[in-house]
PDB file of N, CA and C in Angstrom:
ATOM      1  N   UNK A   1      25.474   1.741  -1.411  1.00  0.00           N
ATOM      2  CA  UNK A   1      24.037   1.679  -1.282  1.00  0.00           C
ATOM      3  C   UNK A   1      23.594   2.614  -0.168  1.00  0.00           C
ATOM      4  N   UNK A   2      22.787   3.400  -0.545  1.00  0.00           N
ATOM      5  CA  UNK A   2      22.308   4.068   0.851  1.00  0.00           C
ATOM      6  C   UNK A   2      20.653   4.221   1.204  1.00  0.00           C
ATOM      7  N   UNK A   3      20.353   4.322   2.386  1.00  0.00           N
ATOM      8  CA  UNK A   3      18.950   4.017   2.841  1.00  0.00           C
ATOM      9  C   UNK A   3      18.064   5.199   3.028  1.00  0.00           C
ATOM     10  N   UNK A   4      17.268   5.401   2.240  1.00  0.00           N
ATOM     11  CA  UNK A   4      16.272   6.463   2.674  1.00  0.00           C
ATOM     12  C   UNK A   4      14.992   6.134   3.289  1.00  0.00           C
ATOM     13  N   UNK A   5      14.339   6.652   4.124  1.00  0.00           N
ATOM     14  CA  UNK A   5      13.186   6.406   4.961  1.00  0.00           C
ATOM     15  C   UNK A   5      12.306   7.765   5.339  1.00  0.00           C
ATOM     16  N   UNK A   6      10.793   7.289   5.113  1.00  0.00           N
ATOM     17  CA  UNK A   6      10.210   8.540   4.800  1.00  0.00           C
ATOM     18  C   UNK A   6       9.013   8.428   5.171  1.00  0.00           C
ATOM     19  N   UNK A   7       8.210   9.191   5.990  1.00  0.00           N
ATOM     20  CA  UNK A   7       6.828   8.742   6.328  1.00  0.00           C
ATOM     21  C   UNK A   7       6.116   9.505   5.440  1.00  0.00           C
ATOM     22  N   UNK A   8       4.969   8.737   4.632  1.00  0.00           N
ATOM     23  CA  UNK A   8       3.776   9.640   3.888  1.00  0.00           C
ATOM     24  C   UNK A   8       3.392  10.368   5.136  1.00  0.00           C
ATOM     25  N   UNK A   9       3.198  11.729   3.847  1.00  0.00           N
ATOM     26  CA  UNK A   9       2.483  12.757   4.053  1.00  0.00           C
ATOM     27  C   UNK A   9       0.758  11.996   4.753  1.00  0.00           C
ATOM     28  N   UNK A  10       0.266  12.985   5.136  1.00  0.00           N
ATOM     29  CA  UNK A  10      -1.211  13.012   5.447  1.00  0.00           C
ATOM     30  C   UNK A  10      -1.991  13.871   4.626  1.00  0.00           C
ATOM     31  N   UNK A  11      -3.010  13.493   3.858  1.00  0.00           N
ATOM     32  CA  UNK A  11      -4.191  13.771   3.319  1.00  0.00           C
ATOM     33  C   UNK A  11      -5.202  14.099   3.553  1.00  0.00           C
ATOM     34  N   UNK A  12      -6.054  14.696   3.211  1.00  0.00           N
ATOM     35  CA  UNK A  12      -7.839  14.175   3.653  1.00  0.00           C
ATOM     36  C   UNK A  12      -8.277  14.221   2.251  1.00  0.00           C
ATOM     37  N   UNK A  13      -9.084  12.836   1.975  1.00  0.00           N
ATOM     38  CA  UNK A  13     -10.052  12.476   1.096  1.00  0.00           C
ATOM     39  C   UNK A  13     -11.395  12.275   1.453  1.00  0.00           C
ATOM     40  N   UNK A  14     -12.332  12.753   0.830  1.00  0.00           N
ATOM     41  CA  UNK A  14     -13.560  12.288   1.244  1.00  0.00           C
ATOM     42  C   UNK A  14     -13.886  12.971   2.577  1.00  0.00           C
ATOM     43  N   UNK A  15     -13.171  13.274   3.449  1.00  0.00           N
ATOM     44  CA  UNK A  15     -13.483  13.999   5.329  1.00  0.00           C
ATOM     45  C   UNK A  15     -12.589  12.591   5.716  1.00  0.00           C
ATOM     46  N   UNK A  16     -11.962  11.617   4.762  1.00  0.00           N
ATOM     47  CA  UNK A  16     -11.117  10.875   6.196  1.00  0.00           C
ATOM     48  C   UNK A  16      -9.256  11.158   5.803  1.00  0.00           C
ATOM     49  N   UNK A  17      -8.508  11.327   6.621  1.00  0.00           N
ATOM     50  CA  UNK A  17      -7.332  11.845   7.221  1.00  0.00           C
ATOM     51  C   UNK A  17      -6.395  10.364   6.761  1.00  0.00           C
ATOM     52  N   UNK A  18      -5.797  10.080   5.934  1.00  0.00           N
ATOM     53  CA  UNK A  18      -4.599   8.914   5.823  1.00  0.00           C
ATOM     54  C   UNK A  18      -3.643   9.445   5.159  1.00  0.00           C
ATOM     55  N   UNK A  19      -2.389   8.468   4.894  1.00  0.00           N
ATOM     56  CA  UNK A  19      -1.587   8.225   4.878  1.00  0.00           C
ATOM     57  C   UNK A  19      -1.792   8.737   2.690  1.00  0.00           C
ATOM     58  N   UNK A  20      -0.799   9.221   2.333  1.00  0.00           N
ATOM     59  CA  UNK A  20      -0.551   9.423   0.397  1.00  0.00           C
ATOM     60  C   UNK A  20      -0.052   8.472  -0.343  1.00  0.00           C
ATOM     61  N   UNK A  21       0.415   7.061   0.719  1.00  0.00           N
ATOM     62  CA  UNK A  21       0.689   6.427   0.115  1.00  0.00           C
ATOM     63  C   UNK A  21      -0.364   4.996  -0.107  1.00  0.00           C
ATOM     64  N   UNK A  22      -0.469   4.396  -0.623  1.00  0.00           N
ATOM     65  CA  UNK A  22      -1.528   3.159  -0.575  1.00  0.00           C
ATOM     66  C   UNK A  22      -1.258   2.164  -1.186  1.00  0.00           C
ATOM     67  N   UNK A  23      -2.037   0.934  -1.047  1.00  0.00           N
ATOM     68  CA  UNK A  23      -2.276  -0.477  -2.022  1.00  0.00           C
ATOM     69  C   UNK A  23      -3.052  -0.433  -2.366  1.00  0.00           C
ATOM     70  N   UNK A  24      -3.434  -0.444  -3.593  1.00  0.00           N
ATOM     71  CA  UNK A  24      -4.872  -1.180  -3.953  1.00  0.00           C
ATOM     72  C   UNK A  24      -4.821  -1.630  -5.471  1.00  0.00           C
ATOM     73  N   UNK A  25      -5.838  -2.362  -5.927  1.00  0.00           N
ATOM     74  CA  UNK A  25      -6.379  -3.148  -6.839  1.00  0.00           C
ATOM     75  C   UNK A  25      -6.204  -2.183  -7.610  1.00  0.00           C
ATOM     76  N   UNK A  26      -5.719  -3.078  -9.236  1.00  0.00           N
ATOM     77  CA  UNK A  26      -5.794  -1.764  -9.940  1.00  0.00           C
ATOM     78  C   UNK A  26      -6.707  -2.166 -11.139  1.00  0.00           C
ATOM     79  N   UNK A  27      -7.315  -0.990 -11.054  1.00  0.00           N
ATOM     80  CA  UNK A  27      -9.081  -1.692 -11.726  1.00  0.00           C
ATOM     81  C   UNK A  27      -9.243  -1.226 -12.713  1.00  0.00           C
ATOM     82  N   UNK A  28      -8.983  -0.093 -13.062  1.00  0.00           N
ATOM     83  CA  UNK A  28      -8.656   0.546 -14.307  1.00  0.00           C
ATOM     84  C   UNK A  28      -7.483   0.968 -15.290  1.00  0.00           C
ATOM     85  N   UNK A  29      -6.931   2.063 -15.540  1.00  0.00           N
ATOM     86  CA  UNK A  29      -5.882   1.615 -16.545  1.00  0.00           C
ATOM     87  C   UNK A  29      -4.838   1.591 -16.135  1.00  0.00           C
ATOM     88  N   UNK A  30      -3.759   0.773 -16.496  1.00  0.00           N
ATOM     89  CA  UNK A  30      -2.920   0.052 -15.961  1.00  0.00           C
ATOM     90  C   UNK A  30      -1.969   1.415 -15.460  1.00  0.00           C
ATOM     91  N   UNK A  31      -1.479   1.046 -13.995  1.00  0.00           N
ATOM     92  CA  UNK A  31      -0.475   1.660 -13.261  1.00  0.00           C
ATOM     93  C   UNK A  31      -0.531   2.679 -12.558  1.00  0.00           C
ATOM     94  N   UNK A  32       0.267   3.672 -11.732  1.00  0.00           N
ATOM     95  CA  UNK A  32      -0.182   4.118 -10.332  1.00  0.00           C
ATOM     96  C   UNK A  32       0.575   5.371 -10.304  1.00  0.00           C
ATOM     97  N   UNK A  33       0.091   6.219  -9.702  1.00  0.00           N
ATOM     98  CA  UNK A  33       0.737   7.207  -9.073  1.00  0.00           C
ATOM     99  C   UNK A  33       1.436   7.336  -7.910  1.00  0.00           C
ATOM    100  N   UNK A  34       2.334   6.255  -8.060  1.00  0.00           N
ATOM    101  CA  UNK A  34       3.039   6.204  -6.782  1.00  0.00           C
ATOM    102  C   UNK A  34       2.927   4.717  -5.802  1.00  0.00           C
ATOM    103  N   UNK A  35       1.716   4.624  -5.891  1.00  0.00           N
ATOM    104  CA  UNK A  35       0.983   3.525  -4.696  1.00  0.00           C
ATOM    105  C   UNK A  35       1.419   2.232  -5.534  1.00  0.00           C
ATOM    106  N   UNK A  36       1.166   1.344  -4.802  1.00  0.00           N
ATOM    107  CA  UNK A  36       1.320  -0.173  -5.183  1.00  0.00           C
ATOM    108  C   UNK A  36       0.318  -0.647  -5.375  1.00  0.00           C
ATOM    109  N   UNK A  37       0.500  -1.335  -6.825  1.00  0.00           N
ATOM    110  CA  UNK A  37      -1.033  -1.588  -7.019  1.00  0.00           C
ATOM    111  C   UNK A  37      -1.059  -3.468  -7.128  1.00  0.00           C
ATOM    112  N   UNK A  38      -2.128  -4.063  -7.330  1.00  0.00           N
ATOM    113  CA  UNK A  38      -2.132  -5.310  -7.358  1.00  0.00           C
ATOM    114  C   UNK A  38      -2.924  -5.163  -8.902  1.00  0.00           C
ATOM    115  N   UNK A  39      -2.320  -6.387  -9.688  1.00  0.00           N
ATOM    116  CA  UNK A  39      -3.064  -5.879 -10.777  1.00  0.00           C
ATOM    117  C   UNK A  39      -4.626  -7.691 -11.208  1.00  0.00           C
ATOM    118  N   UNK A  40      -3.861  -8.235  -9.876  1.00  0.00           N
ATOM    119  CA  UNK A  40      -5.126  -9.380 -10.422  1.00  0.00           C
ATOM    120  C   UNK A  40      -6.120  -9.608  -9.106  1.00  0.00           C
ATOM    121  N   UNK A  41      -7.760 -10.085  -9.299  1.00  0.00           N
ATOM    122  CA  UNK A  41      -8.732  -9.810  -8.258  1.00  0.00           C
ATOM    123  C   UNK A  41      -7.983 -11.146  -7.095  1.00  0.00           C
ATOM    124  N   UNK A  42      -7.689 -12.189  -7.490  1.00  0.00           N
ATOM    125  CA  UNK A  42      -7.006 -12.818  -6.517  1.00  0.00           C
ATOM    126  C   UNK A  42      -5.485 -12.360  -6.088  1.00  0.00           C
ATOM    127  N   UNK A  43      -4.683 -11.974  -6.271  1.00  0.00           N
ATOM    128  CA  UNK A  43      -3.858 -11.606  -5.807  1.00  0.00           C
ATOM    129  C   UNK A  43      -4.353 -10.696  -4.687  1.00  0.00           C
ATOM    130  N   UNK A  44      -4.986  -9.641  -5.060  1.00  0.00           N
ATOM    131  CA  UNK A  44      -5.720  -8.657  -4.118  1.00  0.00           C
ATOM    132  C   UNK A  44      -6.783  -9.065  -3.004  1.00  0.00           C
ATOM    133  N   UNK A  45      -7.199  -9.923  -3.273  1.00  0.00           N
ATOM    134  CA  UNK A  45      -7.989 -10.798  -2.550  1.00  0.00           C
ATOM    135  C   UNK A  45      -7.142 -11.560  -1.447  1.00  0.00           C
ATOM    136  N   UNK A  46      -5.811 -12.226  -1.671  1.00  0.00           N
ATOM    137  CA  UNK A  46      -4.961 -12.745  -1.222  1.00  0.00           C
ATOM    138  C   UNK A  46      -4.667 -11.658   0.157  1.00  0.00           C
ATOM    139  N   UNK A  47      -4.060 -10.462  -1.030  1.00  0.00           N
ATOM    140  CA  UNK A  47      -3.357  -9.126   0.258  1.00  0.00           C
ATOM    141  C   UNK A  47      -4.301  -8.719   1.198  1.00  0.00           C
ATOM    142  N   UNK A  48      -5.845  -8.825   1.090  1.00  0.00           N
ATOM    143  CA  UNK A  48      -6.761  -8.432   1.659  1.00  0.00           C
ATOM    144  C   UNK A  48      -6.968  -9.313   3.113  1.00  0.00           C
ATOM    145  N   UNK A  49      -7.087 -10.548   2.731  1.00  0.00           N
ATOM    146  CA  UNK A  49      -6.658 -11.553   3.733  1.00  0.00           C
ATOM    147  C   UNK A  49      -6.070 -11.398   4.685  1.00  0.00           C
ATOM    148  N   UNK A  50      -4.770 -11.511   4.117  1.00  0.00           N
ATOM    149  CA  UNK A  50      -3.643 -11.515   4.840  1.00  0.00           C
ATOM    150  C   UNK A  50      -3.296 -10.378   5.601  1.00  0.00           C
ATOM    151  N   UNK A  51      -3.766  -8.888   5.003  1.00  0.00           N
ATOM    152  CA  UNK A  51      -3.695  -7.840   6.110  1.00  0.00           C
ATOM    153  C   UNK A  51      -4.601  -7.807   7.101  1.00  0.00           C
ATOM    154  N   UNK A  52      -5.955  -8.784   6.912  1.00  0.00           N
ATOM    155  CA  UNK A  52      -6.807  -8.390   8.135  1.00  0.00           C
ATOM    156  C   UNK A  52      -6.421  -9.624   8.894  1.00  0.00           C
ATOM    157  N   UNK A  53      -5.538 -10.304   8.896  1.00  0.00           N
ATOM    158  CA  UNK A  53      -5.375 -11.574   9.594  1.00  0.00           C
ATOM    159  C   UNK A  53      -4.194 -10.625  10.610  1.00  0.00           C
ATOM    160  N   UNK A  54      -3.141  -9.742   9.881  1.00  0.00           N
ATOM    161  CA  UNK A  54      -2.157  -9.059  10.645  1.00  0.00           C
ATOM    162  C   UNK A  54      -2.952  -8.492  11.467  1.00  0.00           C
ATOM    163  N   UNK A  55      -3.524  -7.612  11.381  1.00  0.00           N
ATOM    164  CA  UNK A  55      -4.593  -6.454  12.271  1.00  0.00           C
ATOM    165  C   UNK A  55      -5.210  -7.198  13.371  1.00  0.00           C
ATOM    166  N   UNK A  56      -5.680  -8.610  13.484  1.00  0.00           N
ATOM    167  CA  UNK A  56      -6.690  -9.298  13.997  1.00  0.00           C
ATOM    168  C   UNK A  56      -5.156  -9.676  14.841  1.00  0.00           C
ATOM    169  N   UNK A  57      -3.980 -10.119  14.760  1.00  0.00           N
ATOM    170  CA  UNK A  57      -3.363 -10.534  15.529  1.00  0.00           C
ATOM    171  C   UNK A  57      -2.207  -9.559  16.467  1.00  0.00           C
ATOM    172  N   UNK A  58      -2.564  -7.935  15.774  1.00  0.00           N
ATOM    173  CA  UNK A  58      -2.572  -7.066  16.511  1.00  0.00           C
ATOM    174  C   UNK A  58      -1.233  -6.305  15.741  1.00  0.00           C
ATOM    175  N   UNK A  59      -0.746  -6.699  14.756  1.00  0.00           N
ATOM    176  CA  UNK A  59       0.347  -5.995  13.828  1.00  0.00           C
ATOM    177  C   UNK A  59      -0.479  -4.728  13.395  1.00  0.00           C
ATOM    178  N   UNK A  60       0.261  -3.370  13.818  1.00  0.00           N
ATOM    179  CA  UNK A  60      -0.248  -2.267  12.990  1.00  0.00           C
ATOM    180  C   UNK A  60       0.621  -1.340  12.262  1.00  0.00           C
ATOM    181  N   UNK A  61       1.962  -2.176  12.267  1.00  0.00           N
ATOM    182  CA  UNK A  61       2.920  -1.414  11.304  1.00  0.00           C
ATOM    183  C   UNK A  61       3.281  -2.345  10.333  1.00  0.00           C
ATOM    184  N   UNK A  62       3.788  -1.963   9.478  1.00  0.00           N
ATOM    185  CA  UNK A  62       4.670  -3.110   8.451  1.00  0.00           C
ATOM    186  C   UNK A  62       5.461  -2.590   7.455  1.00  0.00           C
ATOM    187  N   UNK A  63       6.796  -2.693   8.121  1.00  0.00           N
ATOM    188  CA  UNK A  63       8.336  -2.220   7.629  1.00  0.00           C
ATOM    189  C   UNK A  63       8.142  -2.219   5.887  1.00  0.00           C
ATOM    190  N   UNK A  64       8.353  -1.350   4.718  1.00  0.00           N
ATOM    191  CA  UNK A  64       8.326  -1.770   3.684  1.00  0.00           C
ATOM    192  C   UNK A  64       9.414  -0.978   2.775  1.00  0.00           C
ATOM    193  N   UNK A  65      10.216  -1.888   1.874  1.00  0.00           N
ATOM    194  CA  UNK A  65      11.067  -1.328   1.098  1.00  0.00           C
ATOM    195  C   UNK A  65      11.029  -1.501  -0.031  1.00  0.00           C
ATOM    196  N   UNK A  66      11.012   0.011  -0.467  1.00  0.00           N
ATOM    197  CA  UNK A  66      10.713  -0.452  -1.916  1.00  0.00           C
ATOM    198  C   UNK A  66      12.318   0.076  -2.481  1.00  0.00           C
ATOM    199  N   UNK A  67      12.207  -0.745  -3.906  1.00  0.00           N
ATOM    200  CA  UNK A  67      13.235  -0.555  -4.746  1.00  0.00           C
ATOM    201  C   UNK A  67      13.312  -0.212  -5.968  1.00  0.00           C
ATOM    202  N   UNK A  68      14.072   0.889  -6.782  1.00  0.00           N
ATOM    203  CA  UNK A  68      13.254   0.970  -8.000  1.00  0.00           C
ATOM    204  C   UNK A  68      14.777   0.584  -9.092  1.00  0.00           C
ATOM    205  N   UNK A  69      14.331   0.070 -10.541  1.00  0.00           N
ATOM    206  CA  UNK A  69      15.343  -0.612 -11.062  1.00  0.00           C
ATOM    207  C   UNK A  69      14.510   0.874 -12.736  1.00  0.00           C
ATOM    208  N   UNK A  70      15.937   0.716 -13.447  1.00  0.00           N
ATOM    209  CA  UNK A  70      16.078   0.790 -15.133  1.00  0.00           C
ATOM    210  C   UNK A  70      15.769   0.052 -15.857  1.00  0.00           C
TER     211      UNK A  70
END
């Protein structure tokens, strides 16, 4: 097994500067270019929560591994 680790690139959309990789709701047709999507309004609602509860308690990173299967 071996470990790769990789920081997104930087962007600008719109005039603001982030990160190429993202979460979000997926609102239209099913599946992503890459990003992680949530595909139900509560589930997303859930992640929404729960990341501003991290932020509010002062977490501004969050370790993530993804895995991909056949």
């Amino acid at each position: 097994m071996s470990t790769f680790c990789e920081t997104p690139e930087e962007v600008t959309i719109n005039g603001v500067e982030r990160g190429d990789f993202g979460v979000h709701f997926d609102a239209n047709v099913p599946g992503s270019s890459g990003c992680v999507v949530l595909r139900t309004a509560v589930g997303w609602q859930a992640f929404e929560k729960d990341m501003k509860a991290l932020l509010t308690s002062g977490v501004n990173q969050i370790p993530l591994l993804v895995s991909y299967s056949r």
